[in-house]
N, C-alpha and C. Protein backbone atom coordinates (compact mmCIF):
# COMPACT_ATOMS: atom_id res chain seq x y z
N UNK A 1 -4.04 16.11 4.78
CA UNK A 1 -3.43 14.80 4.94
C UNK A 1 -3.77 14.22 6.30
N UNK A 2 -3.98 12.78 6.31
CA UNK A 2 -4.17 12.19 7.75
C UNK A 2 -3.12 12.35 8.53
N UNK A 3 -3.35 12.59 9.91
CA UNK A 3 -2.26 12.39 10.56
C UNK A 3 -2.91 11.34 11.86
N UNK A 4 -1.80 10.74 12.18
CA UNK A 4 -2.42 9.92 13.22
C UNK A 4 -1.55 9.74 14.20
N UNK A 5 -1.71 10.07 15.44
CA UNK A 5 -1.03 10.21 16.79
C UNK A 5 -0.55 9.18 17.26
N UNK A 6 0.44 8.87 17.53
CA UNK A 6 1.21 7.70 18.09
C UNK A 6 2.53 7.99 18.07
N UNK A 7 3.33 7.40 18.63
CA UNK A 7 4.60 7.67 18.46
C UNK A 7 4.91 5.94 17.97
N UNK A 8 6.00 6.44 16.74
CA UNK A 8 6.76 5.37 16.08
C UNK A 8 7.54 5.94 15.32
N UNK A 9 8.89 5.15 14.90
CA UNK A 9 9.91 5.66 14.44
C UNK A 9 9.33 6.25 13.10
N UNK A 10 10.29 6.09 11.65
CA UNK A 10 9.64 6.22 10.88
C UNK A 10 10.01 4.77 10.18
N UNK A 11 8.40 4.48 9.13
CA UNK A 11 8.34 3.22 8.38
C UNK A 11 8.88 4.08 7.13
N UNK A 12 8.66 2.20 5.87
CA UNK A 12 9.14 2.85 4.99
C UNK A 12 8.41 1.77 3.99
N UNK A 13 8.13 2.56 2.25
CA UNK A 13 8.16 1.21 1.81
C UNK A 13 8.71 1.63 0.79
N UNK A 14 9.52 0.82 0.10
CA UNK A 14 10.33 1.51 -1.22
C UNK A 14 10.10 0.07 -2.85
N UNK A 15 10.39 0.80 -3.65
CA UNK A 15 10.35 -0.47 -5.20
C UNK A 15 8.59 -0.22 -5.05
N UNK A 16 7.62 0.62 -5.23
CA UNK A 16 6.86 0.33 -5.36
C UNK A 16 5.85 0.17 -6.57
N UNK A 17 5.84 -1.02 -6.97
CA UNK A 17 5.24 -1.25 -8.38
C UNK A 17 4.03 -1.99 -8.66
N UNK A 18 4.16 -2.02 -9.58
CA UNK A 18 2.67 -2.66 -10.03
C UNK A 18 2.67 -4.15 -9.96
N UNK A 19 1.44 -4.71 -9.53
CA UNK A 19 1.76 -6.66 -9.96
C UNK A 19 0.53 -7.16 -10.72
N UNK A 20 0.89 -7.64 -11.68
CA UNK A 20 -0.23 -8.16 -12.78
C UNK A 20 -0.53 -9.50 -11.47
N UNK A 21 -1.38 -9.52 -11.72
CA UNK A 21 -2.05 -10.70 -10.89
C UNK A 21 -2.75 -11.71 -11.61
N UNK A 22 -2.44 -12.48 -12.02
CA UNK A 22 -3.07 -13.93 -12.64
C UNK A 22 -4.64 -13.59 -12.70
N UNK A 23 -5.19 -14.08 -11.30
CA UNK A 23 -6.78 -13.86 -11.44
C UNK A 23 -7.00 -12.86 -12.25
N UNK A 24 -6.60 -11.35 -12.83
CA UNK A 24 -7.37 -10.15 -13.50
C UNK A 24 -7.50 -10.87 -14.98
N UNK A 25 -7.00 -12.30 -15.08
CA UNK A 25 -6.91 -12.96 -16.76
C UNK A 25 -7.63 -13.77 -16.31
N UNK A 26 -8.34 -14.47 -15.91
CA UNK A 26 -9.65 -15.64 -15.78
C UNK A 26 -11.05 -15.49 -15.78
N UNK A 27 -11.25 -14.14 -15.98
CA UNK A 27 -12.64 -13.60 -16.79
C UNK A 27 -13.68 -13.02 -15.99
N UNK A 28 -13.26 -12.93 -14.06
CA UNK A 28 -13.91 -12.50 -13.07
C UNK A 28 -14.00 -10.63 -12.95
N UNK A 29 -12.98 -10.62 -14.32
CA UNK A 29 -11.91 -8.94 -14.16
C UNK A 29 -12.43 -8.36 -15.50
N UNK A 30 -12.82 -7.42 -15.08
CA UNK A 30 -12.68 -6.07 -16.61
C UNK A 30 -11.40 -4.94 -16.44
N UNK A 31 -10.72 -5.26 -17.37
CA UNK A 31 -9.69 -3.96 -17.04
C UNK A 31 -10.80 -2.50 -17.52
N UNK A 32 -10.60 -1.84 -16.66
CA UNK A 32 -11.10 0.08 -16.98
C UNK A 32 -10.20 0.62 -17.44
N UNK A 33 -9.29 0.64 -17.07
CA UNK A 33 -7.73 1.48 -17.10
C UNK A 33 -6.56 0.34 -17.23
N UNK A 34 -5.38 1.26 -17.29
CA UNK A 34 -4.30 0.59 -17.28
C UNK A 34 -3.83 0.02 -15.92
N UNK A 35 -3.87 -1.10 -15.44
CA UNK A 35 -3.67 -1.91 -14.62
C UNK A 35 -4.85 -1.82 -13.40
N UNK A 36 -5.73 -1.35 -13.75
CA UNK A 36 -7.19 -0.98 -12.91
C UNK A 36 -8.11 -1.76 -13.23
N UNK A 37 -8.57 -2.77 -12.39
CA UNK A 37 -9.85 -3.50 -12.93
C UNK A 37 -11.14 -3.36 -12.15
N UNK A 38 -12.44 -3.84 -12.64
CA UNK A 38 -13.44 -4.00 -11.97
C UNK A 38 -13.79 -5.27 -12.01
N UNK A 39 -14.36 -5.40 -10.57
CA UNK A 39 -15.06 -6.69 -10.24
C UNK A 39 -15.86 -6.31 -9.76
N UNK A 40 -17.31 -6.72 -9.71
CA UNK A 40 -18.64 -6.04 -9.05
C UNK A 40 -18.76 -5.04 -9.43
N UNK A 41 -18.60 -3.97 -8.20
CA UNK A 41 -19.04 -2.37 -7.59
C UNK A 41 -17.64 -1.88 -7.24
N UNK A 42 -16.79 -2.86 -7.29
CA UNK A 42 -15.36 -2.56 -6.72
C UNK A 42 -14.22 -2.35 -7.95
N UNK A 43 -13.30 -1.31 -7.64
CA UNK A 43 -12.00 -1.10 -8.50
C UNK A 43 -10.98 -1.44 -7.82
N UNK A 44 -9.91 -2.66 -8.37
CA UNK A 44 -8.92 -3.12 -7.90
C UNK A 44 -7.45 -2.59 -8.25
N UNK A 45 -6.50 -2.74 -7.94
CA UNK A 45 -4.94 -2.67 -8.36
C UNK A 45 -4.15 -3.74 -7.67
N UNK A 46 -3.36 -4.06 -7.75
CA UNK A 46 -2.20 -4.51 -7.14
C UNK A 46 -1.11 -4.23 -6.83
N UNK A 47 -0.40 -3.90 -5.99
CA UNK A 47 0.67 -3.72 -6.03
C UNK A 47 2.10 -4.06 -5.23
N UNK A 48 2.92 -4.29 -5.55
CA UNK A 48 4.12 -4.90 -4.83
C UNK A 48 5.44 -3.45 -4.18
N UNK A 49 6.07 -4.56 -3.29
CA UNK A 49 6.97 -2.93 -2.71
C UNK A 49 7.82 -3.94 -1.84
N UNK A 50 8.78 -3.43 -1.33
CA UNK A 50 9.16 -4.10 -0.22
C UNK A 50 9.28 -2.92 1.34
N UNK A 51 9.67 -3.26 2.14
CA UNK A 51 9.94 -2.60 3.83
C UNK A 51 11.02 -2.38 4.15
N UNK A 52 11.49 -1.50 4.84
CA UNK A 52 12.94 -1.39 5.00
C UNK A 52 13.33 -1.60 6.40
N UNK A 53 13.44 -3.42 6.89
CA UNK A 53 14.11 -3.85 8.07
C UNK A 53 14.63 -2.95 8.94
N UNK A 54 15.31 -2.20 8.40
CA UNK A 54 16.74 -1.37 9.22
C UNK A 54 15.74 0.03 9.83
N UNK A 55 14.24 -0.03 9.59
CA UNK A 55 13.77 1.44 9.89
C UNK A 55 12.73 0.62 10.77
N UNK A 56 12.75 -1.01 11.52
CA UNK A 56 11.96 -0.97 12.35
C UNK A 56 10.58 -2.26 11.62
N UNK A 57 10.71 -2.47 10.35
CA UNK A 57 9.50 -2.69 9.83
C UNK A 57 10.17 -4.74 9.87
N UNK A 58 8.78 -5.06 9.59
CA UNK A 58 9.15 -6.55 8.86
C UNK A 58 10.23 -7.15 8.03
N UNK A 59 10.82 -7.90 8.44
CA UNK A 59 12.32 -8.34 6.76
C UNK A 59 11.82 -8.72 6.30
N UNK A 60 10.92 -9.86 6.33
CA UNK A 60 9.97 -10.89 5.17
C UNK A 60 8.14 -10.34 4.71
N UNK A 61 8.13 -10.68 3.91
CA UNK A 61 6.89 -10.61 3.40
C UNK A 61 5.40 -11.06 4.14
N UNK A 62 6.08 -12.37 4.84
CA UNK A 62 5.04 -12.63 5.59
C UNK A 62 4.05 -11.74 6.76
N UNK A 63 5.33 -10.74 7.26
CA UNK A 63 4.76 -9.91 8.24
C UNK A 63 4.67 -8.34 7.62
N UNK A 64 3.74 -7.88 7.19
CA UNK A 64 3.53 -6.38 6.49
C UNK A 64 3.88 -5.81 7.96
N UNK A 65 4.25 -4.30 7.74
CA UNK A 65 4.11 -3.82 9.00
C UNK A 65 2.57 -2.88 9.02
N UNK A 66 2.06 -2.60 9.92
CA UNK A 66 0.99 -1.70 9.94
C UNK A 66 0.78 0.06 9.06
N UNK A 67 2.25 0.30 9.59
CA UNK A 67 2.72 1.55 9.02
C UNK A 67 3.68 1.78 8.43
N UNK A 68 3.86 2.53 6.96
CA UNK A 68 2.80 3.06 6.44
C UNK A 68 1.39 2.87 6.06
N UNK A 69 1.22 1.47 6.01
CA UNK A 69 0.16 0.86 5.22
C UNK A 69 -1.19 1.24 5.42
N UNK A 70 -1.09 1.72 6.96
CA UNK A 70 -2.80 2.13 7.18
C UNK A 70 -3.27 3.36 6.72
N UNK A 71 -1.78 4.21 7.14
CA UNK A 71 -1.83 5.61 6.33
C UNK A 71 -2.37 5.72 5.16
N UNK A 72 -1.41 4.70 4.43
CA UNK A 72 -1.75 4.59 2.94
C UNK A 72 -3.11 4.76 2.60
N UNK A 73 -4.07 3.73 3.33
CA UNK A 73 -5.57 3.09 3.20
C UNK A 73 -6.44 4.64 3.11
N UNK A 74 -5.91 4.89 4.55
CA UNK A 74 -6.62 6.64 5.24
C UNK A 74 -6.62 7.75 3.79
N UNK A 75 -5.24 7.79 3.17
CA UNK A 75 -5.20 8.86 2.31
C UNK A 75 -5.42 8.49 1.48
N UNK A 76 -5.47 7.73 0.53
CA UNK A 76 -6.11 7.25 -0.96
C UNK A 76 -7.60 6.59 -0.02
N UNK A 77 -8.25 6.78 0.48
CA UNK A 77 -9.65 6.34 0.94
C UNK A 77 -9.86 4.39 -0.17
N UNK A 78 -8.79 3.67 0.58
CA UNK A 78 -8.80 2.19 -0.10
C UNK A 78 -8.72 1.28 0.90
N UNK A 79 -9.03 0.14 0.99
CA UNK A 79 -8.85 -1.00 1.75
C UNK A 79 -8.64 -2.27 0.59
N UNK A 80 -7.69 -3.14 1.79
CA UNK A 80 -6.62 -4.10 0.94
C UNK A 80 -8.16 -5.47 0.56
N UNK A 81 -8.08 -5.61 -0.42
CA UNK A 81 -9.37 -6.73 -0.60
C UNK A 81 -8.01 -8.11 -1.19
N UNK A 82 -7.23 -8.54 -1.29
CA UNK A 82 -6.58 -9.30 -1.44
C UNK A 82 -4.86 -9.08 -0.56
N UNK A 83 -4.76 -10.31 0.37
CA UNK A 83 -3.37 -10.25 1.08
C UNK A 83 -2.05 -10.61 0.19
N UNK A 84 -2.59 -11.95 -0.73
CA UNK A 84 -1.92 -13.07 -1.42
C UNK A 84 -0.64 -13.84 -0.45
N UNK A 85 -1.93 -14.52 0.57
CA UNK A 85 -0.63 -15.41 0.91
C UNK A 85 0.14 -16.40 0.52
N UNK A 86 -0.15 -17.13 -0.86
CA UNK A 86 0.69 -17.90 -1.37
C UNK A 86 2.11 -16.95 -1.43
N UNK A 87 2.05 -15.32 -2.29
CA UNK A 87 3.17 -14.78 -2.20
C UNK A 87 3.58 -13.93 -1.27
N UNK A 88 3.42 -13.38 0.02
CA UNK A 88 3.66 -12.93 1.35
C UNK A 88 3.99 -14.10 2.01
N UNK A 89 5.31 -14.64 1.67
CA UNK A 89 5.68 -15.56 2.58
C UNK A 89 6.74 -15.31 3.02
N UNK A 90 7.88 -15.60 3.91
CA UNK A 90 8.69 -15.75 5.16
C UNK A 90 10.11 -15.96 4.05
N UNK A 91 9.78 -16.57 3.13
CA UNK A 91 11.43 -16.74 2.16
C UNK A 91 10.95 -15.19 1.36
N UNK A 92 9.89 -14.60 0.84
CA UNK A 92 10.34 -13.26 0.02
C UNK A 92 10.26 -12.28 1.09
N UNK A 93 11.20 -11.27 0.44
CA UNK A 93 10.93 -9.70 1.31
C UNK A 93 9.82 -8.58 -0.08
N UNK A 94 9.26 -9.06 -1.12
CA UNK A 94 9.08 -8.77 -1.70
C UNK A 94 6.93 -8.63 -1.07
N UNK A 95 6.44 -7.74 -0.91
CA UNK A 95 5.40 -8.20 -0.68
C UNK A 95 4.36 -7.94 -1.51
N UNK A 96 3.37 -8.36 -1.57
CA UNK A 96 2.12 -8.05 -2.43
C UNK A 96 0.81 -7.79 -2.34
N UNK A 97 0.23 -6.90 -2.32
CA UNK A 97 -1.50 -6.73 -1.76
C UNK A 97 -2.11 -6.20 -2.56
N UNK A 98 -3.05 -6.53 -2.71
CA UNK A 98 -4.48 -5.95 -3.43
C UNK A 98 -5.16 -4.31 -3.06
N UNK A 99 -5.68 -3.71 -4.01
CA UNK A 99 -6.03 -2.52 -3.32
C UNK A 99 -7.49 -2.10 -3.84
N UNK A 100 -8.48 -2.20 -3.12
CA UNK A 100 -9.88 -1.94 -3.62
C UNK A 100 -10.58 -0.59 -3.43
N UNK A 101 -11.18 -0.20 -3.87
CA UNK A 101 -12.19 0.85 -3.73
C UNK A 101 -13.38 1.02 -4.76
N UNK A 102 -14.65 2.01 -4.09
CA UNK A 102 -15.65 1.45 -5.17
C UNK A 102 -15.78 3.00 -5.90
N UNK A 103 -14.51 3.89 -5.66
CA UNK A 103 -14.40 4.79 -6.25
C UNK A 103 -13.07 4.94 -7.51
N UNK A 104 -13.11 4.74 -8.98
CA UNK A 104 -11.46 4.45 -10.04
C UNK A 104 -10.93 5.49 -9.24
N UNK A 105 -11.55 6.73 -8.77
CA UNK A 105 -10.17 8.10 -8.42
C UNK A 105 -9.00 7.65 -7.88
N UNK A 106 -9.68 7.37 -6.37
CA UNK A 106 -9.01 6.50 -5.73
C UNK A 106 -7.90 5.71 -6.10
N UNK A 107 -8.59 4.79 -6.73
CA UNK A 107 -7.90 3.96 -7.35
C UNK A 107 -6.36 4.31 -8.25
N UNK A 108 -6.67 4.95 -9.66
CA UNK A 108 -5.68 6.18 -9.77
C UNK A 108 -4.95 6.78 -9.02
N UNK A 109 -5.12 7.52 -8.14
CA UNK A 109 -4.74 8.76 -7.41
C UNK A 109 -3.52 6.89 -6.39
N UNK A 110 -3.88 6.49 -5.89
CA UNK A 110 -3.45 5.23 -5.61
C UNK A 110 -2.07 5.04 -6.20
N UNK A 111 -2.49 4.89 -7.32
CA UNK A 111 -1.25 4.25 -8.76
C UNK A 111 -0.30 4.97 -8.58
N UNK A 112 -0.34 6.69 -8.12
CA UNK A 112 0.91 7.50 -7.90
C UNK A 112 2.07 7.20 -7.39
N UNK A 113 1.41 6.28 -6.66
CA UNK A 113 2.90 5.98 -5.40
C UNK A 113 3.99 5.01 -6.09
N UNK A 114 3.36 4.54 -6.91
CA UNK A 114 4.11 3.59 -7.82
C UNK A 114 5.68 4.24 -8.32
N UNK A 115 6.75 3.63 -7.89
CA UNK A 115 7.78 4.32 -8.13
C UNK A 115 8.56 5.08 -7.15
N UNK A 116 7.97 5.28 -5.84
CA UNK A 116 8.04 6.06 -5.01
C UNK A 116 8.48 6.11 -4.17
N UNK A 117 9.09 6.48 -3.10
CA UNK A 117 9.29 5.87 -1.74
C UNK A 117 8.33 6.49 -1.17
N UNK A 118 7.87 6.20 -0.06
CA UNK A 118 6.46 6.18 0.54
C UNK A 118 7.13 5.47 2.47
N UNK A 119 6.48 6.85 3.15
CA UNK A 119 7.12 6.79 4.40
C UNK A 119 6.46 7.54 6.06
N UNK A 120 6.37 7.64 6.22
CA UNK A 120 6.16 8.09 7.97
C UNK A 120 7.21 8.98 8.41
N UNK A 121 6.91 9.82 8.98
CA UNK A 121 7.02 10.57 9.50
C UNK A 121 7.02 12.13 10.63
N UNK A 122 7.95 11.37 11.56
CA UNK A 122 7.30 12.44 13.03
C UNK A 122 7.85 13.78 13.03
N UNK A 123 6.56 14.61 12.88
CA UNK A 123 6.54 15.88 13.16
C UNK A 123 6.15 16.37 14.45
N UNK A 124 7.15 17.34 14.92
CA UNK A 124 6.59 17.57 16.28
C UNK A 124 6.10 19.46 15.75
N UNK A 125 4.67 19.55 16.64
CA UNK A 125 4.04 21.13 15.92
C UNK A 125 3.11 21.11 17.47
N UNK A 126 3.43 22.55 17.80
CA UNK A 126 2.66 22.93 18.75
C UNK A 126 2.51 22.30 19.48
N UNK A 127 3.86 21.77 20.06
CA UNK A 127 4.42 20.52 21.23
C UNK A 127 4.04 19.56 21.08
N UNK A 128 3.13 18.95 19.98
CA UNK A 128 2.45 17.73 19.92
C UNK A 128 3.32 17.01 18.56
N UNK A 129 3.43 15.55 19.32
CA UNK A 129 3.99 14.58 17.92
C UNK A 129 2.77 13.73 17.37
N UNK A 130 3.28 14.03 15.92
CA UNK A 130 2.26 13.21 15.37
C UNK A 130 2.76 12.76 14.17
N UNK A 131 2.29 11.97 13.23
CA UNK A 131 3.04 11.11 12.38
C UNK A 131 2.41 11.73 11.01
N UNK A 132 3.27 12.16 9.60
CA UNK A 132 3.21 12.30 8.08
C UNK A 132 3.23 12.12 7.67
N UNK A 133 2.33 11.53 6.52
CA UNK A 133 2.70 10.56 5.45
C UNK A 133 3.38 11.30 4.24
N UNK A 134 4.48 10.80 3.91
CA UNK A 134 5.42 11.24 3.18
C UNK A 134 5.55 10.76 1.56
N UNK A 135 4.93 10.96 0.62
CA UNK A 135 5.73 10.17 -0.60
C UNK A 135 6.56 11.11 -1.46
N UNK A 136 7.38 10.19 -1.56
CA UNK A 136 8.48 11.12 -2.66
C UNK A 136 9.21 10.19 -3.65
């Protein structure tokens, strides 16, 4: 598992589900799988979650926090190819991002978290702190 050195409390992201996204129906999209599409060379998902204010992170949608999210990227080997700022805005706490890779595993292995809470966490080991990505 990645770990990445910094000190920060712990993040959080919880409700994490799937979001049908309009564009995967306008003919740019092949579904592969169940809620997995291809475009190009690339395999997409979507998915929605919200942050938990009270642990440090963003209240609104507009502002993702960094972490978990980069973690996220690091351990499923994905980067976000859609933000959707029409829906990451400042009135929802509900947020939404795209998730690409040009590998389905990924992609899959991805989909797990769905349902999940998904979190950070500081371990201190051999006097050194460093941060865990947690899903449960």
């Amino acid at each position: 598992m990645p770990g990445i050195y910094y000190k920060k409390e712990v993040y959080r992201l919880k409700n994490v589900q799937n979001y049908d996204a309009k564009k995967y129906f306008l003919g740019d999209y092949e579904e592969i799988d169940n809620k997995i599409y291809r475009k190009g060379n690339e395999f997409v998902t979507s998915l929605c979650f919200q942050q938990e204010p009270d642990f440090g992170e963003g209240e609104t949608a507009d502002v993702i926090s960094q972490y978990p999210l980069e973690d996220i990227l690091d351990h499923f080997y994905v980067h976000i190819s859609d933000f959707y700022k029409e829906l990451n805005i400042m009135e929802s706490q509900i947020c939404y991002l795209e998730f690409a890779s040009i590998n389905i595993e990924y992609i899959l292995k991805l989909r797990g978290i769905i349902g999940k809470h998904v979190y950070n966490k500081s371990i201190h080991k051999d006097g050194k702190e460093f941060v865990k990505l947690i899903i449960e």
